[in-house]
PDB file of N, CA and C in Angstrom:
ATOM      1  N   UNK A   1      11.119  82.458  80.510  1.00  0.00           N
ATOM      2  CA  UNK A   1      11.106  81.272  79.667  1.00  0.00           C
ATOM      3  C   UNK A   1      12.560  80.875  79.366  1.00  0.00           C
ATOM      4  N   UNK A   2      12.794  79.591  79.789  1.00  0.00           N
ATOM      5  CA  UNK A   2      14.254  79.155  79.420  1.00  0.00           C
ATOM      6  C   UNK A   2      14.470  78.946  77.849  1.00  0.00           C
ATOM      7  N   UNK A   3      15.466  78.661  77.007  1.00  0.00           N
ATOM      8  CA  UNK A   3      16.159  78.712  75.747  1.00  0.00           C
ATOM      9  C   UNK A   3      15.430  77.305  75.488  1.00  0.00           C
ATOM     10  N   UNK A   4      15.520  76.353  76.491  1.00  0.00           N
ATOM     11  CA  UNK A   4      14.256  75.135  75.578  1.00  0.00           C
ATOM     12  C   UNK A   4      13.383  75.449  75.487  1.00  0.00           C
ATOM     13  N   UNK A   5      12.329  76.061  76.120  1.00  0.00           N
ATOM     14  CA  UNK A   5      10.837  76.107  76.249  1.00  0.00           C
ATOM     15  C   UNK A   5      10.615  77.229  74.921  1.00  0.00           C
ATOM     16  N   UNK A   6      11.456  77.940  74.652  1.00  0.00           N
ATOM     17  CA  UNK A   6      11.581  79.011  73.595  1.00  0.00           C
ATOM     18  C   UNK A   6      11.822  78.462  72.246  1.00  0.00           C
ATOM     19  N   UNK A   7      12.731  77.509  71.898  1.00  0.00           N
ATOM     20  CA  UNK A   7      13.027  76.566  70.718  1.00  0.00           C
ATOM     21  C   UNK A   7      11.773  75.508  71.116  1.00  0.00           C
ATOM     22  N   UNK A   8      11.007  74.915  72.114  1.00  0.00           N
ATOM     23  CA  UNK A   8      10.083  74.121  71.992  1.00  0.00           C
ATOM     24  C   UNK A   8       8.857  74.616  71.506  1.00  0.00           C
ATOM     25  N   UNK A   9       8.273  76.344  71.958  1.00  0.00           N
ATOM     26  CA  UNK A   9       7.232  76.689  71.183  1.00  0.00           C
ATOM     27  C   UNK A   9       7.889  76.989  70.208  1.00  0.00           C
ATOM     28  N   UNK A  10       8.704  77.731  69.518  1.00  0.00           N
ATOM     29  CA  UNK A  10       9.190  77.508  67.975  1.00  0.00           C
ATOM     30  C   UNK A  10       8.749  76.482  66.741  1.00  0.00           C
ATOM     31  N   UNK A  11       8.919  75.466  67.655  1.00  0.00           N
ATOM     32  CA  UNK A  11       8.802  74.305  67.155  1.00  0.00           C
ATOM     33  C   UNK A  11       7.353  74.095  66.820  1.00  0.00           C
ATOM     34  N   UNK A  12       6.670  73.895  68.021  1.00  0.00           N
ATOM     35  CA  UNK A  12       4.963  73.882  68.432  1.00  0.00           C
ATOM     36  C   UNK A  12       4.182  74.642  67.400  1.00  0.00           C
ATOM     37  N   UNK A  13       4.402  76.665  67.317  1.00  0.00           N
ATOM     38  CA  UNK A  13       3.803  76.897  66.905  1.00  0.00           C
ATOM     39  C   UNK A  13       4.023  76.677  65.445  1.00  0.00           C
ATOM     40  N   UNK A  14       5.038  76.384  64.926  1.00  0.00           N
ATOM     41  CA  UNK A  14       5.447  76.451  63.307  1.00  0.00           C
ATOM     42  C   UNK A  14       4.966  75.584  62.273  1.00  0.00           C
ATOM     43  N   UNK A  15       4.189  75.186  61.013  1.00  0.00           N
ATOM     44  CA  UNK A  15       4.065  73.638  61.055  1.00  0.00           C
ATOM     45  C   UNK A  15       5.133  73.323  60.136  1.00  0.00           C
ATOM     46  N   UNK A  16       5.987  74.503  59.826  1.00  0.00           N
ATOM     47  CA  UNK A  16       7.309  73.953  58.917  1.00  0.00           C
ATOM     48  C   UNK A  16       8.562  75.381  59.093  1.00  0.00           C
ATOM     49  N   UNK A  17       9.529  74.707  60.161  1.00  0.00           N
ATOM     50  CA  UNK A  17      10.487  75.626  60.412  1.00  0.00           C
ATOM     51  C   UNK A  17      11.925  75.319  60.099  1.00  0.00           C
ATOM     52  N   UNK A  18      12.731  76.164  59.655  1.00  0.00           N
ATOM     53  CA  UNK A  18      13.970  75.907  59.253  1.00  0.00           C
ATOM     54  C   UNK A  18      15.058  76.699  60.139  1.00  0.00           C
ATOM     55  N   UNK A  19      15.673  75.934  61.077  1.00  0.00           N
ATOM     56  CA  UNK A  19      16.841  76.819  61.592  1.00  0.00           C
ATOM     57  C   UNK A  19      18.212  77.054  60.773  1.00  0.00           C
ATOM     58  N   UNK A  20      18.086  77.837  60.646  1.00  0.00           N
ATOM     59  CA  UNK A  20      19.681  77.980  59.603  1.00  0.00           C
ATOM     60  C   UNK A  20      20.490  79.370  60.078  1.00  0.00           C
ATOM     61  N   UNK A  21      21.885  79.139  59.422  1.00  0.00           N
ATOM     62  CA  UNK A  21      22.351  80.140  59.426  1.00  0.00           C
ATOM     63  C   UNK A  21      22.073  81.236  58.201  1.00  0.00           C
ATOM     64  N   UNK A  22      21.895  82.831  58.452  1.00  0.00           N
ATOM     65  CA  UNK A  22      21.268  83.816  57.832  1.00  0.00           C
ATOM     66  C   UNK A  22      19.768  83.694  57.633  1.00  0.00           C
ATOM     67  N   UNK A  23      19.197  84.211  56.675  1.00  0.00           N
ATOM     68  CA  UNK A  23      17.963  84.559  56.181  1.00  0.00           C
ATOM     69  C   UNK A  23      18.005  83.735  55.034  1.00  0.00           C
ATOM     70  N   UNK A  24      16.296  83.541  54.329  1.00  0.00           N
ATOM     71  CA  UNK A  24      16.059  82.953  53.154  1.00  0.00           C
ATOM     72  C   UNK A  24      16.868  83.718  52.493  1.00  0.00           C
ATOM     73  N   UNK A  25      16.394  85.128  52.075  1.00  0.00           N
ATOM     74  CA  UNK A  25      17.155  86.108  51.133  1.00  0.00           C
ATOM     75  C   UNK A  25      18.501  85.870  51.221  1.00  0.00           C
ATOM     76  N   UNK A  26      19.100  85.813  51.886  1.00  0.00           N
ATOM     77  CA  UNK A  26      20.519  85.443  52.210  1.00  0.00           C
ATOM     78  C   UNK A  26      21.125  84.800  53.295  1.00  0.00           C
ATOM     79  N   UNK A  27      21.113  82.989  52.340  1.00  0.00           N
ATOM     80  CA  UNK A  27      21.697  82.283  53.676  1.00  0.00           C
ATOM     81  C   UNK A  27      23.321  82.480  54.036  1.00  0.00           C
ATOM     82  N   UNK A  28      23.530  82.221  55.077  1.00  0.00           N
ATOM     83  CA  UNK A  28      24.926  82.117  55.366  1.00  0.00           C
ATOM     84  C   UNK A  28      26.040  80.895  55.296  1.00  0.00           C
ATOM     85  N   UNK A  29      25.304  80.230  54.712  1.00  0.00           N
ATOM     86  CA  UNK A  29      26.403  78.952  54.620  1.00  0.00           C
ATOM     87  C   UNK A  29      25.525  78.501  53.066  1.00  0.00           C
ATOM     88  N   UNK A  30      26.238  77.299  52.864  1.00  0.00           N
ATOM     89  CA  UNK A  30      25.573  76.611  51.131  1.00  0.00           C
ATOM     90  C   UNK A  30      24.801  75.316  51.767  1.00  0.00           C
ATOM     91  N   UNK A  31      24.543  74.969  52.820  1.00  0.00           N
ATOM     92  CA  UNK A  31      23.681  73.738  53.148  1.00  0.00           C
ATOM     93  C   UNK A  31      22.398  74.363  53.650  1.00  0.00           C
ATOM     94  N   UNK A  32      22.486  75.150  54.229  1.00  0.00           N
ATOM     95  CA  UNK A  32      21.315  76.644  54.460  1.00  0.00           C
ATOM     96  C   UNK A  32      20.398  76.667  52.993  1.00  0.00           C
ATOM     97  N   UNK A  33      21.286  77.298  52.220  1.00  0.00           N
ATOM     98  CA  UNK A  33      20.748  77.991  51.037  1.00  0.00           C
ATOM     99  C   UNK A  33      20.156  76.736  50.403  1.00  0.00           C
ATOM    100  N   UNK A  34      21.028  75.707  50.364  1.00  0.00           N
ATOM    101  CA  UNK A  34      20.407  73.955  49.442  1.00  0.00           C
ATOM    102  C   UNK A  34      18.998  73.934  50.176  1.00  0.00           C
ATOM    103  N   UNK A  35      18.808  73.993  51.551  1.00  0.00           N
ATOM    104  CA  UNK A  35      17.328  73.830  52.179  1.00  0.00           C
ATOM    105  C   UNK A  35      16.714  74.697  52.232  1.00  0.00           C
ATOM    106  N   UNK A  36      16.887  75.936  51.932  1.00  0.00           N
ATOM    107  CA  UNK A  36      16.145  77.241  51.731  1.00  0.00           C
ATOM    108  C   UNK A  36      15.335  77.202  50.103  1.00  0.00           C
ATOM    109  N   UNK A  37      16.229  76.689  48.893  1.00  0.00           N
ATOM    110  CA  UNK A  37      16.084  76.494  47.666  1.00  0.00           C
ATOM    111  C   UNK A  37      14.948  75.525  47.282  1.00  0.00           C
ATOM    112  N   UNK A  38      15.460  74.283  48.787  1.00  0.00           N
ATOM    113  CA  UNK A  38      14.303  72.933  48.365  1.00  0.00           C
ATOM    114  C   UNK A  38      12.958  73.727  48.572  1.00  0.00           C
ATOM    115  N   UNK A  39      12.911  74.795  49.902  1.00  0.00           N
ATOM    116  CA  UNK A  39      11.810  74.868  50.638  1.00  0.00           C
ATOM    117  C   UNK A  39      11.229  75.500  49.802  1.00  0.00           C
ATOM    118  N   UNK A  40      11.678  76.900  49.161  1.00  0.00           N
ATOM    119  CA  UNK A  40      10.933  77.999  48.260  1.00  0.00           C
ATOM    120  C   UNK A  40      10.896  76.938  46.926  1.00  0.00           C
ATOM    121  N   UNK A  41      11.431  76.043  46.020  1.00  0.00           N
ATOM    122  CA  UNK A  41      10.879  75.403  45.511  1.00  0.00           C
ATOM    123  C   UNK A  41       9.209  74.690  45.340  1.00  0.00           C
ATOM    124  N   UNK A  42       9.214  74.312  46.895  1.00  0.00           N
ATOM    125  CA  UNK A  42       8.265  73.211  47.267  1.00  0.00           C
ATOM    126  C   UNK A  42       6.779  74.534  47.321  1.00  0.00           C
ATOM    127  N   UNK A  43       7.256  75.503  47.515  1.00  0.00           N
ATOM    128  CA  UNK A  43       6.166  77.049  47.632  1.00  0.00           C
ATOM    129  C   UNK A  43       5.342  76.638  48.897  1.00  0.00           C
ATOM    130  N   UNK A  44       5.534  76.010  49.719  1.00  0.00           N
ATOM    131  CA  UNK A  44       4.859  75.882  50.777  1.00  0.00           C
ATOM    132  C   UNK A  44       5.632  77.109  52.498  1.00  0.00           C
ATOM    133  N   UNK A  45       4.635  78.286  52.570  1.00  0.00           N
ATOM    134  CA  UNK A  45       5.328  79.093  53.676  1.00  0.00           C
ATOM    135  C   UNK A  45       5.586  78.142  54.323  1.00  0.00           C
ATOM    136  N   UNK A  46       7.223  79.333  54.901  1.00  0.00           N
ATOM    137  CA  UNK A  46       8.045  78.390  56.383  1.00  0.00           C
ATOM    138  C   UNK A  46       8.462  79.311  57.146  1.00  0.00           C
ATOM    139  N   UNK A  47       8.545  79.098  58.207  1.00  0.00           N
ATOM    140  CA  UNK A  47       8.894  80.093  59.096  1.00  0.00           C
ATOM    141  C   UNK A  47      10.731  79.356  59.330  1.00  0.00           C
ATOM    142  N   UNK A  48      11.296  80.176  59.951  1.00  0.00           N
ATOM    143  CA  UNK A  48      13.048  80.154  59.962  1.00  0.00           C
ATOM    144  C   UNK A  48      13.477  80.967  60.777  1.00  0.00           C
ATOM    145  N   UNK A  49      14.482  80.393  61.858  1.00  0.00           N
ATOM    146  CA  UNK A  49      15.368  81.361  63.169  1.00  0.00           C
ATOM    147  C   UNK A  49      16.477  80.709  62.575  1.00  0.00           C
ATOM    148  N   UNK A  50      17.237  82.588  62.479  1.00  0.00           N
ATOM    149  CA  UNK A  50      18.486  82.740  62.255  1.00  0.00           C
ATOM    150  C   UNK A  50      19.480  82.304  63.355  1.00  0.00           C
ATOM    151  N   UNK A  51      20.030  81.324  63.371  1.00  0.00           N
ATOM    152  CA  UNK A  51      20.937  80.790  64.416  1.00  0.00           C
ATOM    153  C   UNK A  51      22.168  81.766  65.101  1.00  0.00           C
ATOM    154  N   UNK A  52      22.752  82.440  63.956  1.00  0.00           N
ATOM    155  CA  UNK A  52      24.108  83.335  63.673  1.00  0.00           C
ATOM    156  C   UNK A  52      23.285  84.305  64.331  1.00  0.00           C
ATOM    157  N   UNK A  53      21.972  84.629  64.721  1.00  0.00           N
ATOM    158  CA  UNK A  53      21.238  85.816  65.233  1.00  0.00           C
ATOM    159  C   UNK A  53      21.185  85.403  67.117  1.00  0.00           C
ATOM    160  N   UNK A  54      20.687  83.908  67.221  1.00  0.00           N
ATOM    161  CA  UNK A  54      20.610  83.919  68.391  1.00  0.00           C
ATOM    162  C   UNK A  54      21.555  82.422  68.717  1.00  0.00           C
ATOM    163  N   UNK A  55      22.428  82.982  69.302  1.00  0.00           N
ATOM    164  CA  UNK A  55      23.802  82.259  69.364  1.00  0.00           C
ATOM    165  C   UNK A  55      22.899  80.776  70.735  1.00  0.00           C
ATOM    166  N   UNK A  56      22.187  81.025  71.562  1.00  0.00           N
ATOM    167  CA  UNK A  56      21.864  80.587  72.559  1.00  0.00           C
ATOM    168  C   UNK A  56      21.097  79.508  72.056  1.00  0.00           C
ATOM    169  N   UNK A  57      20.269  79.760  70.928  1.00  0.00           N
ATOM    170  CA  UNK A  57      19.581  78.776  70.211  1.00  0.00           C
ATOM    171  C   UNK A  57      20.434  78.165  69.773  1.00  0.00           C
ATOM    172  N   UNK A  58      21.528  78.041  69.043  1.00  0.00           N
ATOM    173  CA  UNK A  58      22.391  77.230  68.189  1.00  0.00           C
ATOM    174  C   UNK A  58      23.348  76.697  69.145  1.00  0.00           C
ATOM    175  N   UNK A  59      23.103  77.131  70.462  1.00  0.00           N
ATOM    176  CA  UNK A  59      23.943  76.436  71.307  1.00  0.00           C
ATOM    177  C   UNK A  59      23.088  74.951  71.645  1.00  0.00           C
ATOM    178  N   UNK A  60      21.883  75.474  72.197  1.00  0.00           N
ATOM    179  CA  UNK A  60      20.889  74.619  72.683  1.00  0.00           C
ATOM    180  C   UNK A  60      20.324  73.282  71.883  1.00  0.00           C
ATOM    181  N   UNK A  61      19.718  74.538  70.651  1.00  0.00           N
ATOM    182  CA  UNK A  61      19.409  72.923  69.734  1.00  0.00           C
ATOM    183  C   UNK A  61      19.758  71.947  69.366  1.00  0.00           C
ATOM    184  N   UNK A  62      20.802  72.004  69.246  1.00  0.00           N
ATOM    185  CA  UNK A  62      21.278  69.981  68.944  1.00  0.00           C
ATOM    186  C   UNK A  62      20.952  68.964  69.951  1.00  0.00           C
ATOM    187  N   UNK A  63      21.272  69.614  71.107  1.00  0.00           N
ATOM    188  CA  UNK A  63      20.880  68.983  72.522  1.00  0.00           C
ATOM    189  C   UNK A  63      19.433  68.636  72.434  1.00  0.00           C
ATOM    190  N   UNK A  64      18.391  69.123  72.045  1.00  0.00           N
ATOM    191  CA  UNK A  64      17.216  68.842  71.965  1.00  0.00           C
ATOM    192  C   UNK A  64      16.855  68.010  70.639  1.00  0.00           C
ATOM    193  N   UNK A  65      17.217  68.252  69.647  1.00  0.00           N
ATOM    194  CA  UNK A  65      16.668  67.792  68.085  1.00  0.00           C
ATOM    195  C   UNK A  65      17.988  66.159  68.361  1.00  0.00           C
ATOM    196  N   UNK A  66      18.698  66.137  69.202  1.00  0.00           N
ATOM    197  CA  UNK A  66      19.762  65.065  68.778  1.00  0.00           C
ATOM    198  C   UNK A  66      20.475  65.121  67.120  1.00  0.00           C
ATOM    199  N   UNK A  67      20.811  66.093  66.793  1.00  0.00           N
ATOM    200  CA  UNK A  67      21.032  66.576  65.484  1.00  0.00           C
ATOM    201  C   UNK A  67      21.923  67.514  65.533  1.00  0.00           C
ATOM    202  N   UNK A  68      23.823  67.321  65.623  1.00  0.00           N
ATOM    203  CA  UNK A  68      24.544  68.619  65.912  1.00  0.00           C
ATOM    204  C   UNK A  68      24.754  69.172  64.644  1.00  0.00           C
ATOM    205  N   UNK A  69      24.078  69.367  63.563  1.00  0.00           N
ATOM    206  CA  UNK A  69      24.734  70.081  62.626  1.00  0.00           C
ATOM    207  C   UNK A  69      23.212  71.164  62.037  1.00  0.00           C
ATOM    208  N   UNK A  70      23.835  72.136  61.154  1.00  0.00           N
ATOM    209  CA  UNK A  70      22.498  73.242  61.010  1.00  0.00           C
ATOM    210  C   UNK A  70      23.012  73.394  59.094  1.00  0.00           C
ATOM    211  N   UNK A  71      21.694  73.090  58.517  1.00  0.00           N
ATOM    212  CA  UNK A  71      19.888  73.640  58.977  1.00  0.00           C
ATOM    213  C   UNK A  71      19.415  72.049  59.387  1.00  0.00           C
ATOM    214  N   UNK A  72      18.649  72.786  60.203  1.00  0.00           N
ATOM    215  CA  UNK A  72      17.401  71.643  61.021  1.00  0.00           C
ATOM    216  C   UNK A  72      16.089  72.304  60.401  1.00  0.00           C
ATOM    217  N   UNK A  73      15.285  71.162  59.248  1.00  0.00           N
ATOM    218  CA  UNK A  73      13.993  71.266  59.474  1.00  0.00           C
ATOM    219  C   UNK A  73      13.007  70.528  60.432  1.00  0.00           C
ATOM    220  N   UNK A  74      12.191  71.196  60.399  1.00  0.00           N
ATOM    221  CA  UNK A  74      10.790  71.072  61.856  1.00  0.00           C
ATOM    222  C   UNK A  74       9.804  70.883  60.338  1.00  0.00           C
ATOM    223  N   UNK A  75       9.127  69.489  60.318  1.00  0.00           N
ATOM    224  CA  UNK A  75       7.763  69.865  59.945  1.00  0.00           C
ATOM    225  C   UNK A  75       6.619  69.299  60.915  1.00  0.00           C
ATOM    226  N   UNK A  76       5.362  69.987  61.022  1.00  0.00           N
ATOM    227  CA  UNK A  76       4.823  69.243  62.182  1.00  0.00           C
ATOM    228  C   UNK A  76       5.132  69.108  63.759  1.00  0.00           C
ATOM    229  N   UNK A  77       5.984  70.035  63.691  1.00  0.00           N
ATOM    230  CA  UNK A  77       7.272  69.223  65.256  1.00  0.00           C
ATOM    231  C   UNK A  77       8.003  68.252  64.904  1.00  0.00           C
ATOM    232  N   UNK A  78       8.122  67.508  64.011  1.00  0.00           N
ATOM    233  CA  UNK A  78       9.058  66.537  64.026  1.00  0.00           C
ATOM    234  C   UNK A  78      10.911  66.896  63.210  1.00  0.00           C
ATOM    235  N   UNK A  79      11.203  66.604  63.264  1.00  0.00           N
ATOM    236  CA  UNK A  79      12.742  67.180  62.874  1.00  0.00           C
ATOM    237  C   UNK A  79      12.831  66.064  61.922  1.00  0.00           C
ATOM    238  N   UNK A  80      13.066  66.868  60.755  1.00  0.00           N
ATOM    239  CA  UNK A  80      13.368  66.065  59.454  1.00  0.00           C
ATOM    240  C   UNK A  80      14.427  65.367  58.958  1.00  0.00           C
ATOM    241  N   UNK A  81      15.973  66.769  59.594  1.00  0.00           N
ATOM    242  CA  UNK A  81      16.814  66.588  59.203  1.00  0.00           C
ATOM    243  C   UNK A  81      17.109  67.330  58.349  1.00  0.00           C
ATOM    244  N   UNK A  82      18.545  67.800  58.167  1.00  0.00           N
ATOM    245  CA  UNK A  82      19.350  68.340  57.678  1.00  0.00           C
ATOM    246  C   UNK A  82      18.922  69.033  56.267  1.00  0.00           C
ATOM    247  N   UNK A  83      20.215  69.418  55.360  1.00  0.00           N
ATOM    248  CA  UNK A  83      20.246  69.942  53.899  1.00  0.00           C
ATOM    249  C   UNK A  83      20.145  68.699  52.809  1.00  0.00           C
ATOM    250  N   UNK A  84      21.105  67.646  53.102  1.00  0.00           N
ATOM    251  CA  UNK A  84      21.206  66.530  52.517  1.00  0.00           C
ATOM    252  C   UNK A  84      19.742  65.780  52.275  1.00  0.00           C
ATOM    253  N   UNK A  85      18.984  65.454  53.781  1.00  0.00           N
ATOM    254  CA  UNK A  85      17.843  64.910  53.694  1.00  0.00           C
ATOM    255  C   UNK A  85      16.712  65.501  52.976  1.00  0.00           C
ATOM    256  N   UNK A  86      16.476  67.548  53.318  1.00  0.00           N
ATOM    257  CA  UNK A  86      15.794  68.029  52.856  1.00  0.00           C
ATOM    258  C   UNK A  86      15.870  67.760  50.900  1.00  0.00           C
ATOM    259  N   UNK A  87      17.276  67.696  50.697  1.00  0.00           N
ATOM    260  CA  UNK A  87      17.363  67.824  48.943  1.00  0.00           C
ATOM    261  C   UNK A  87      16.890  66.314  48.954  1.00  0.00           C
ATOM    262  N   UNK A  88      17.088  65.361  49.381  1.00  0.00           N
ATOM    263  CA  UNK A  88      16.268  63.988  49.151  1.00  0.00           C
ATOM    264  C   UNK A  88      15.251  64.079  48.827  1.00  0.00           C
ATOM    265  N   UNK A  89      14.410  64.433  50.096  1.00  0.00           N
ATOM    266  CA  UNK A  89      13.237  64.426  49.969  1.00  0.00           C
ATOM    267  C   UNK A  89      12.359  64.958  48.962  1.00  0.00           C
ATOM    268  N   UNK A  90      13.276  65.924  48.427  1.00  0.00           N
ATOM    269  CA  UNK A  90      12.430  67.190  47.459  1.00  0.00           C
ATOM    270  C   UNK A  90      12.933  66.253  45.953  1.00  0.00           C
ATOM    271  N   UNK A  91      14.116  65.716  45.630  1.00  0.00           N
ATOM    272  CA  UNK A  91      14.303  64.987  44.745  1.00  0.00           C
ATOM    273  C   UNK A  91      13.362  63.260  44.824  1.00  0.00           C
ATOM    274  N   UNK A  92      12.905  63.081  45.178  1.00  0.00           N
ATOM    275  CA  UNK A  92      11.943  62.204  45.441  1.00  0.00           C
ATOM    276  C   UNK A  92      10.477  62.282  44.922  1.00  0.00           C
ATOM    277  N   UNK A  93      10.349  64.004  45.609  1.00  0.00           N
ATOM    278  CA  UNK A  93       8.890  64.236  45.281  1.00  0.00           C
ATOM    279  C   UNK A  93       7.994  63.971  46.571  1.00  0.00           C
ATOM    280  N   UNK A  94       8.982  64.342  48.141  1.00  0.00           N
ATOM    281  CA  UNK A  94       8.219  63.868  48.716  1.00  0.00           C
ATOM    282  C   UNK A  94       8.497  64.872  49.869  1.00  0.00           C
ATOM    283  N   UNK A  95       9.197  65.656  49.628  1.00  0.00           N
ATOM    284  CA  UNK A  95       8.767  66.944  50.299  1.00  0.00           C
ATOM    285  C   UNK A  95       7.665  67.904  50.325  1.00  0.00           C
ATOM    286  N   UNK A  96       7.499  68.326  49.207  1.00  0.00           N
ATOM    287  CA  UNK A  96       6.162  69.155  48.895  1.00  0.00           C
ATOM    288  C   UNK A  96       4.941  68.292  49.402  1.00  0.00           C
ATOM    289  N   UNK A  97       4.335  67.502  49.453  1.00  0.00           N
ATOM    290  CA  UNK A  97       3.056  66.941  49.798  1.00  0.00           C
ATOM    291  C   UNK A  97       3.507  66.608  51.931  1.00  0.00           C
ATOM    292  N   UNK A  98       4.523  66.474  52.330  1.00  0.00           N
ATOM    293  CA  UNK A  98       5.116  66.378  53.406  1.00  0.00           C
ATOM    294  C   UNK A  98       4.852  68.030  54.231  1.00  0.00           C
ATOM    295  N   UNK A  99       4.968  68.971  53.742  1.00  0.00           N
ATOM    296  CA  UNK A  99       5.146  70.063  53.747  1.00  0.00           C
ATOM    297  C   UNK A  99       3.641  70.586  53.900  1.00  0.00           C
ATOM    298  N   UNK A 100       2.735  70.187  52.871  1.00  0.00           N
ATOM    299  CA  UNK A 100       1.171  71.034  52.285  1.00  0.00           C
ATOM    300  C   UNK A 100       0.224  69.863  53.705  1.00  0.00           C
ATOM    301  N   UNK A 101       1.072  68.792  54.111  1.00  0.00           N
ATOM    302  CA  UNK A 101      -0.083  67.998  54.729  1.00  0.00           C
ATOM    303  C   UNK A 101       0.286  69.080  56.487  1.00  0.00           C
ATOM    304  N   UNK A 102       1.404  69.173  56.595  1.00  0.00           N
ATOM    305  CA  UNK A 102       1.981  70.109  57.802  1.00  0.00           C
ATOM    306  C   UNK A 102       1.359  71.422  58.155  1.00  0.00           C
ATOM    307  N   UNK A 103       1.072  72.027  56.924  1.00  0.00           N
ATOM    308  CA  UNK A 103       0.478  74.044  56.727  1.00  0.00           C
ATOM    309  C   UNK A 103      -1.077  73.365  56.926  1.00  0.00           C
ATOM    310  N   UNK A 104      -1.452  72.559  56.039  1.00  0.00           N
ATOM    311  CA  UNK A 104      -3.181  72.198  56.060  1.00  0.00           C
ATOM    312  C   UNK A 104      -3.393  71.691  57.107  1.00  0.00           C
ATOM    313  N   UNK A 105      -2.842  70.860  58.312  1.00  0.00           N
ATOM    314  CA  UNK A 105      -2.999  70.367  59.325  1.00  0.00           C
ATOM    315  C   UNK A 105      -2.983  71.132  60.368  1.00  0.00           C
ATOM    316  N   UNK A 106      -2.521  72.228  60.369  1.00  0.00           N
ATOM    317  CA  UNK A 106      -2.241  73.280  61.517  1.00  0.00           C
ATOM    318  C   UNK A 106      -3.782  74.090  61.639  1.00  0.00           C
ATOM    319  N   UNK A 107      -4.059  74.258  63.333  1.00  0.00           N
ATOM    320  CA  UNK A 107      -5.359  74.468  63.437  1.00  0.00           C
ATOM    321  C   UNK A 107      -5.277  75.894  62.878  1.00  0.00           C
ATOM    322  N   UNK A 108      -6.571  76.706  62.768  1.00  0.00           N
ATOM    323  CA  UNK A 108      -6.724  77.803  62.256  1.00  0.00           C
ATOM    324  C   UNK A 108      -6.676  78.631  63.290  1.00  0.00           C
ATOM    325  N   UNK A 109      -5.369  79.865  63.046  1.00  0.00           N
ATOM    326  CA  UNK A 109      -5.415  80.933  64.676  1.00  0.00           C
ATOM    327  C   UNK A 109      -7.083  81.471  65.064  1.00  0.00           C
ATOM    328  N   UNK A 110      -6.567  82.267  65.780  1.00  0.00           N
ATOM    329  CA  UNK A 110      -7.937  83.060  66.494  1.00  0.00           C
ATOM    330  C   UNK A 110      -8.779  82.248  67.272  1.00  0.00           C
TER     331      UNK A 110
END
């Protein structure tokens, strides 16, 4: 499996993913942590690839999302955008229901 097809099921299977640098518990940059904060705010699970973990992904993804800067949220498959957009959205009030329609929409495994 090539480095797209690998960031494309990422994408596929997730219905809300955050690429960032570090972990929730500890992001590695402060635009990370601002979209890590909106997300655990919003209490809706997210799944998240550590970029600083797989250098090949953080090479690749911008090329695909058209988006060179990190964190990249995925809800649905669609790319949201950044730390800036994510704190918008959540200051709006329009993240969380963005988020719960993404987890409730995702078919049920098995």
């Amino acid at each position: 499996m090539t480095i797209e097809e690998t960031i494309r099921e990422q994408i596929a299977q997730h219905p809300v993913l955050l690429y960032m640098k570090g972990v929730p518990d500890m992001p590695q940059c402060g635009f990370s942590a601002k979209a890590v904060g909106c997300l655990q705010a919003a209490g809706v699970p997210f799944a998240y690839v550590n970029i600083l973990a797989a250098p090949m992904i953080r090479e690749k993804l911008p090329s695909i999302s058209m988006w060179p800067t990190f964190p990249q949220l995925f809800v649905a498959g669609e790319l949201v955008g950044g730390s800036d957009i994510v704190d918008e959205l959540a200051q709006k009030g329009e993240l969380k229901p963005m988020l719960e329609q993404a987890v409730a929409s995702q078919p049920a495994a098995g």
